[in-house]
PDB file of N, CA and C in Angstrom:
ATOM      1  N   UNK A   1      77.451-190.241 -50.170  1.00  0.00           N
ATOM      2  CA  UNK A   1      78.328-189.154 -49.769  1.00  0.00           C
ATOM      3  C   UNK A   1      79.073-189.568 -48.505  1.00  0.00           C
ATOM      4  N   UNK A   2      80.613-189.029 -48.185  1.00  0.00           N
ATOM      5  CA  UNK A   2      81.445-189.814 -47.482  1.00  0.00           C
ATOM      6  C   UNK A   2      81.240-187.918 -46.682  1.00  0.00           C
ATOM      7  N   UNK A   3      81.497-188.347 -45.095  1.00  0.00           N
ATOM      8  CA  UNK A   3      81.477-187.684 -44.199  1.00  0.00           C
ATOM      9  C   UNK A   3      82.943-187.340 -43.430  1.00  0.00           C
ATOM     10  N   UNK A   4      83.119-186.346 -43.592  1.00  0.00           N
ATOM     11  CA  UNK A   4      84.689-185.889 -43.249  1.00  0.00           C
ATOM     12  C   UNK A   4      84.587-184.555 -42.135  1.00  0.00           C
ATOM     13  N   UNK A   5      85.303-185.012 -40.158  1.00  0.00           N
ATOM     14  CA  UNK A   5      85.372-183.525 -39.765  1.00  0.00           C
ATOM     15  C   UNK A   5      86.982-183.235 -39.486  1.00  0.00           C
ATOM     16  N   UNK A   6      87.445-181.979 -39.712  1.00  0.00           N
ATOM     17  CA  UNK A   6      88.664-182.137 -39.637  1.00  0.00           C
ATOM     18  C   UNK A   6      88.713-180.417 -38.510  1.00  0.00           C
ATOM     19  N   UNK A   7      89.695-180.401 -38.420  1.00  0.00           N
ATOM     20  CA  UNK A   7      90.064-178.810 -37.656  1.00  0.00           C
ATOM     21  C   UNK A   7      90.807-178.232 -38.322  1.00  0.00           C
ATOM     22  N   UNK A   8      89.865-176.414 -38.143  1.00  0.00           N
ATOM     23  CA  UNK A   8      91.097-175.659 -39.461  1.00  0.00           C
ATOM     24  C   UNK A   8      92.100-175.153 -38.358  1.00  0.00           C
ATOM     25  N   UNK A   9      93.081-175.303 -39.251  1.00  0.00           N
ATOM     26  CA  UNK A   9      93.817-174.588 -38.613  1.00  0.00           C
ATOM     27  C   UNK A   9      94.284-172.949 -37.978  1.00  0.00           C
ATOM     28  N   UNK A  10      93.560-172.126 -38.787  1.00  0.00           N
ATOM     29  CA  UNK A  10      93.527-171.239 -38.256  1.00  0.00           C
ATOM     30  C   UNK A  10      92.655-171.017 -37.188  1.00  0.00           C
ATOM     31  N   UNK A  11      91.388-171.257 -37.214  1.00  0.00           N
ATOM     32  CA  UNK A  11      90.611-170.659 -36.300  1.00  0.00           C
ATOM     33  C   UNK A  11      90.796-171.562 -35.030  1.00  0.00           C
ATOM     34  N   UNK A  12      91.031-172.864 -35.497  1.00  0.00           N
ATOM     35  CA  UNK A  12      90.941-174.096 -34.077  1.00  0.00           C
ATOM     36  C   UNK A  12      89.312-175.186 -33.763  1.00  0.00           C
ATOM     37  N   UNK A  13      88.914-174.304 -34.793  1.00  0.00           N
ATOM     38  CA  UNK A  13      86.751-174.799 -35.437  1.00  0.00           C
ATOM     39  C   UNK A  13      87.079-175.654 -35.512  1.00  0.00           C
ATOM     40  N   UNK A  14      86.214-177.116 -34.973  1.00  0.00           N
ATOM     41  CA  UNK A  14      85.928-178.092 -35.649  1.00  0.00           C
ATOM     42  C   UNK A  14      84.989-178.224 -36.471  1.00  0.00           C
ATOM     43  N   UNK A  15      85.440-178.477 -37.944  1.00  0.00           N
ATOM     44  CA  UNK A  15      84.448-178.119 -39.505  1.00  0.00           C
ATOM     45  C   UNK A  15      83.889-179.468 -40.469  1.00  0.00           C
ATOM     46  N   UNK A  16      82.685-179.449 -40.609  1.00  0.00           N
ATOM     47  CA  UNK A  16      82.335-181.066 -41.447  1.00  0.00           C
ATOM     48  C   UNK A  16      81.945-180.633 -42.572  1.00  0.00           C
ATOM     49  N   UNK A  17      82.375-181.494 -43.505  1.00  0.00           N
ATOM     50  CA  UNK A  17      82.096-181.505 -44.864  1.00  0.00           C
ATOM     51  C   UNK A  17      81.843-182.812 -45.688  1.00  0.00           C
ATOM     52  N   UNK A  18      80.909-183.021 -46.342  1.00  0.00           N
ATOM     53  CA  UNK A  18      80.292-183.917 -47.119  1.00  0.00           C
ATOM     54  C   UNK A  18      81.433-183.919 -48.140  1.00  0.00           C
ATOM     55  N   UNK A  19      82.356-184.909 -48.545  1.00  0.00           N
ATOM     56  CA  UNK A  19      82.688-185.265 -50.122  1.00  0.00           C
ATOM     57  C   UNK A  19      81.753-186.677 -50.895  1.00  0.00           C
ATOM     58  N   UNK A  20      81.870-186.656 -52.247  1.00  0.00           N
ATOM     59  CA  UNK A  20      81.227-187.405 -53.273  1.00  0.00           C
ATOM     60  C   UNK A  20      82.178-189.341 -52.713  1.00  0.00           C
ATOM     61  N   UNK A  21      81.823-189.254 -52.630  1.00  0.00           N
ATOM     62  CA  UNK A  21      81.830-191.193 -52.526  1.00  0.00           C
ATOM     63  C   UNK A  21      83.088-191.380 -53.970  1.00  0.00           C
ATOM     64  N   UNK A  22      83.920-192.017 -53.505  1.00  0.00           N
ATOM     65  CA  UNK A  22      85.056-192.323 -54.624  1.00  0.00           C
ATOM     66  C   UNK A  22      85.481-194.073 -54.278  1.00  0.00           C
ATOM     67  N   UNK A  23      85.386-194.695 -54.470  1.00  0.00           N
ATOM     68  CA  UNK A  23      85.838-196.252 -53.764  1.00  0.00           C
ATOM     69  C   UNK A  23      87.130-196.511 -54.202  1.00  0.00           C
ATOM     70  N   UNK A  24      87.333-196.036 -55.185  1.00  0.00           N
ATOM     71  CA  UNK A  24      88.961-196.148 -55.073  1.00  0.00           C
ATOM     72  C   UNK A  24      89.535-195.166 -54.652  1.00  0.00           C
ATOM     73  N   UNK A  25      89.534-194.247 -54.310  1.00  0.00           N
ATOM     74  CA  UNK A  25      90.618-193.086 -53.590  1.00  0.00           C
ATOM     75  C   UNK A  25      89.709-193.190 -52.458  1.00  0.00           C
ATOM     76  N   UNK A  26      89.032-193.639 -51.931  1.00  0.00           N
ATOM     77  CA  UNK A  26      88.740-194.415 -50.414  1.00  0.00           C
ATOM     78  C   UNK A  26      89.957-195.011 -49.819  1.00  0.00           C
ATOM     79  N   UNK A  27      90.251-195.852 -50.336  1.00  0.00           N
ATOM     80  CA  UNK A  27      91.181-196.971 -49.703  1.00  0.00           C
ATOM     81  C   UNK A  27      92.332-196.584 -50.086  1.00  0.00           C
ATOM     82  N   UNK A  28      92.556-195.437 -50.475  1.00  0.00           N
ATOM     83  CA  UNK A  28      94.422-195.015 -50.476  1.00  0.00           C
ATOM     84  C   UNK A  28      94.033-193.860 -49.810  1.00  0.00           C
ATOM     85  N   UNK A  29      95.666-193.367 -49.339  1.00  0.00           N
ATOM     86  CA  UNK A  29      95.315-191.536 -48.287  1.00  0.00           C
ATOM     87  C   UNK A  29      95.355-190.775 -49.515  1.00  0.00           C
ATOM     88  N   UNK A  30      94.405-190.039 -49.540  1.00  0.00           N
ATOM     89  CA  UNK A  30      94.077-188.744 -50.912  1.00  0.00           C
ATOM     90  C   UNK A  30      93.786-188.137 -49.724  1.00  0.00           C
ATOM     91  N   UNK A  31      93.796-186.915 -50.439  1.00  0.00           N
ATOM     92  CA  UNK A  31      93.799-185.223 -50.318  1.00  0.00           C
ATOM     93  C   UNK A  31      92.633-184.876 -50.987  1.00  0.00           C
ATOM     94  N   UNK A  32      91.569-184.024 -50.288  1.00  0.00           N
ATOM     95  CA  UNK A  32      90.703-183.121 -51.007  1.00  0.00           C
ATOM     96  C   UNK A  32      90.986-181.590 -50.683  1.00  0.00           C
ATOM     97  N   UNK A  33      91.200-180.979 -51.773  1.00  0.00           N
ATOM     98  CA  UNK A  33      90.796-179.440 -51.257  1.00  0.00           C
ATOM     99  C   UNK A  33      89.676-179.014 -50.913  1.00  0.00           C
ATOM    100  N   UNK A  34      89.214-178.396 -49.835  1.00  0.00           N
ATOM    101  CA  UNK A  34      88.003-178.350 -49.421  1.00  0.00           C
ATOM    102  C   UNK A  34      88.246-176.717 -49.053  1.00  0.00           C
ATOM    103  N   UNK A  35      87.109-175.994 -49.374  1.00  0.00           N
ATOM    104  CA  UNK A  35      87.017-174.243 -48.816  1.00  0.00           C
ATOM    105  C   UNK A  35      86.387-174.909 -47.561  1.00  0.00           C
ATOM    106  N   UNK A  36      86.458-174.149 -46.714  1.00  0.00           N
ATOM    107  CA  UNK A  36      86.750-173.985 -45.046  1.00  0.00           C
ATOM    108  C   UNK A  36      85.616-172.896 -44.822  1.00  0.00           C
ATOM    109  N   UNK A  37      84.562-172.995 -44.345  1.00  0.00           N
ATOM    110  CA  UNK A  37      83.444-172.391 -43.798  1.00  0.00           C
ATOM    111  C   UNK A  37      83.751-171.488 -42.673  1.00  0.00           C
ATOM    112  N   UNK A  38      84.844-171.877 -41.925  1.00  0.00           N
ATOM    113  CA  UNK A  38      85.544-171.181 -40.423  1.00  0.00           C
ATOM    114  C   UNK A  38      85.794-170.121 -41.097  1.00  0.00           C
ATOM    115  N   UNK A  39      87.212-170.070 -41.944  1.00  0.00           N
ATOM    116  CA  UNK A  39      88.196-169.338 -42.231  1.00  0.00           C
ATOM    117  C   UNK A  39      87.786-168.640 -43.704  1.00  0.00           C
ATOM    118  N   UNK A  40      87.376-169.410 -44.601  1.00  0.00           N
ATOM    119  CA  UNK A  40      86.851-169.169 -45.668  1.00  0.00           C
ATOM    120  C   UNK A  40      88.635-169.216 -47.018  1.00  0.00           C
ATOM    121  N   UNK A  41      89.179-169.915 -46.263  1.00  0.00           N
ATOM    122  CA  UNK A  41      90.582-170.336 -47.089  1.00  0.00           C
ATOM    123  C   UNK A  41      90.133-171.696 -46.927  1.00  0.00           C
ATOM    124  N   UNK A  42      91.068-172.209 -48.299  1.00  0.00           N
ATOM    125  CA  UNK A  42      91.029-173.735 -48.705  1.00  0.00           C
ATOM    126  C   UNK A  42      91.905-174.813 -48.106  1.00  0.00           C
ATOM    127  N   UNK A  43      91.873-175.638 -47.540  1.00  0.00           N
ATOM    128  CA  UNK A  43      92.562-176.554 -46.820  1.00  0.00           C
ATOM    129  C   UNK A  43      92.477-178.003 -47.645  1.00  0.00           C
ATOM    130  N   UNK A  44      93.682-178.788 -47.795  1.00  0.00           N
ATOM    131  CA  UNK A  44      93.703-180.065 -48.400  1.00  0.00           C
ATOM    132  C   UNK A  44      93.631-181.015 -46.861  1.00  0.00           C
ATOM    133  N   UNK A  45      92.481-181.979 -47.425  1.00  0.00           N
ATOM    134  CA  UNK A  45      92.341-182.805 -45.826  1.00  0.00           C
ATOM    135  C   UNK A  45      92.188-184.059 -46.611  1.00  0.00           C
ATOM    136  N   UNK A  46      92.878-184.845 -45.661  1.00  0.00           N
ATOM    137  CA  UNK A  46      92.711-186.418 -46.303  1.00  0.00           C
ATOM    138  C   UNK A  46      91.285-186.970 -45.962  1.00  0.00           C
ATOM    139  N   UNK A  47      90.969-187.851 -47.108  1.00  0.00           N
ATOM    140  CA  UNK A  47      89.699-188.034 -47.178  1.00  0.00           C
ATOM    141  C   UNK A  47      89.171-189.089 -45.869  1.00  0.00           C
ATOM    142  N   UNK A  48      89.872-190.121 -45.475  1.00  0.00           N
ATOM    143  CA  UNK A  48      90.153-190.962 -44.823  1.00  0.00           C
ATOM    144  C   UNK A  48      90.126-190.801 -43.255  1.00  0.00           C
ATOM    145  N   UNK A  49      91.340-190.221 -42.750  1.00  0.00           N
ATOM    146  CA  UNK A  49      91.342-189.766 -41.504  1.00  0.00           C
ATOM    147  C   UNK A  49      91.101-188.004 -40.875  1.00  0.00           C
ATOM    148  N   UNK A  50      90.884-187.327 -42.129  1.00  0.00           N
ATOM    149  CA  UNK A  50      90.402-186.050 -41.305  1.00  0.00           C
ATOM    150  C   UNK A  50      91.518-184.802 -41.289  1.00  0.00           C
ATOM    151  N   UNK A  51      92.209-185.925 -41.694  1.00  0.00           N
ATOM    152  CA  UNK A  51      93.943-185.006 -41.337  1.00  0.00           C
ATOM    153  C   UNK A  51      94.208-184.132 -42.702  1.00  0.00           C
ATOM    154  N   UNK A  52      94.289-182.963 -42.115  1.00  0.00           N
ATOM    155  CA  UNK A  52      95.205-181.840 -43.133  1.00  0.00           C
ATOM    156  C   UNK A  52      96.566-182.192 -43.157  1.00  0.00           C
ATOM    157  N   UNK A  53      96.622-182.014 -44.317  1.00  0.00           N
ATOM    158  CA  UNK A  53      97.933-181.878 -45.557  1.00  0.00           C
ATOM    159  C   UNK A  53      99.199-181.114 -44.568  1.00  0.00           C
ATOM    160  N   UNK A  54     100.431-182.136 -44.036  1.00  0.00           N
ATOM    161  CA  UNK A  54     101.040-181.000 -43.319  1.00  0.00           C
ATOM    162  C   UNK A  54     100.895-181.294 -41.836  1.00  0.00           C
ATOM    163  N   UNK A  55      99.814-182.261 -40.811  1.00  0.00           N
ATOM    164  CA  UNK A  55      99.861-182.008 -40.078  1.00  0.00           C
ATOM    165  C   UNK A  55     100.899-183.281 -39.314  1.00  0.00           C
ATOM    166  N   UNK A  56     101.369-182.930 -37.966  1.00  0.00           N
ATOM    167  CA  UNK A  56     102.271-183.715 -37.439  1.00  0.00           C
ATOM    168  C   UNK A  56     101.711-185.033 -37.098  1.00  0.00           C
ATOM    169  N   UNK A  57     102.455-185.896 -37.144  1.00  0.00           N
ATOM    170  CA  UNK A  57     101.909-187.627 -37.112  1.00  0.00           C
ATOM    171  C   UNK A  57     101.803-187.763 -35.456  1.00  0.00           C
ATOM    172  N   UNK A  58     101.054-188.006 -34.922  1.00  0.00           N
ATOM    173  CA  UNK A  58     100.920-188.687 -34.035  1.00  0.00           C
ATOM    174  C   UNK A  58     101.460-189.933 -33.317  1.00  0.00           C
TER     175      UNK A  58
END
């Protein structure tokens, strides 16, 4: 299991979530929809760096 924390956006929570181990959509940027424990709405977060779908590049 691959370990992902990201921040929702609404509340400002920092939230962790376990996804299933994928080795090929590892090594490209994918999107998981993940329900949100903070907010209890669904957020797409890249599996990789943490980052929601949408957020500004750094």
């Amino acid at each position: 299991m691959a370990h992902v924390l990201y921040q929702c956006p609404r509340t400002g929570m920092k939230v962790q979530a376990w996804l299933k181990d994928d080795s090929e959509s590892a090594a490209q940027a994918t999107f998981e929809l993940l329900h949100c424990p903070a907010c209890s709405q669904m957020h797409f977060v890249d599996r990789r760096t943490g980052h929601l779908l949408g957020d500004k590049k750094e």
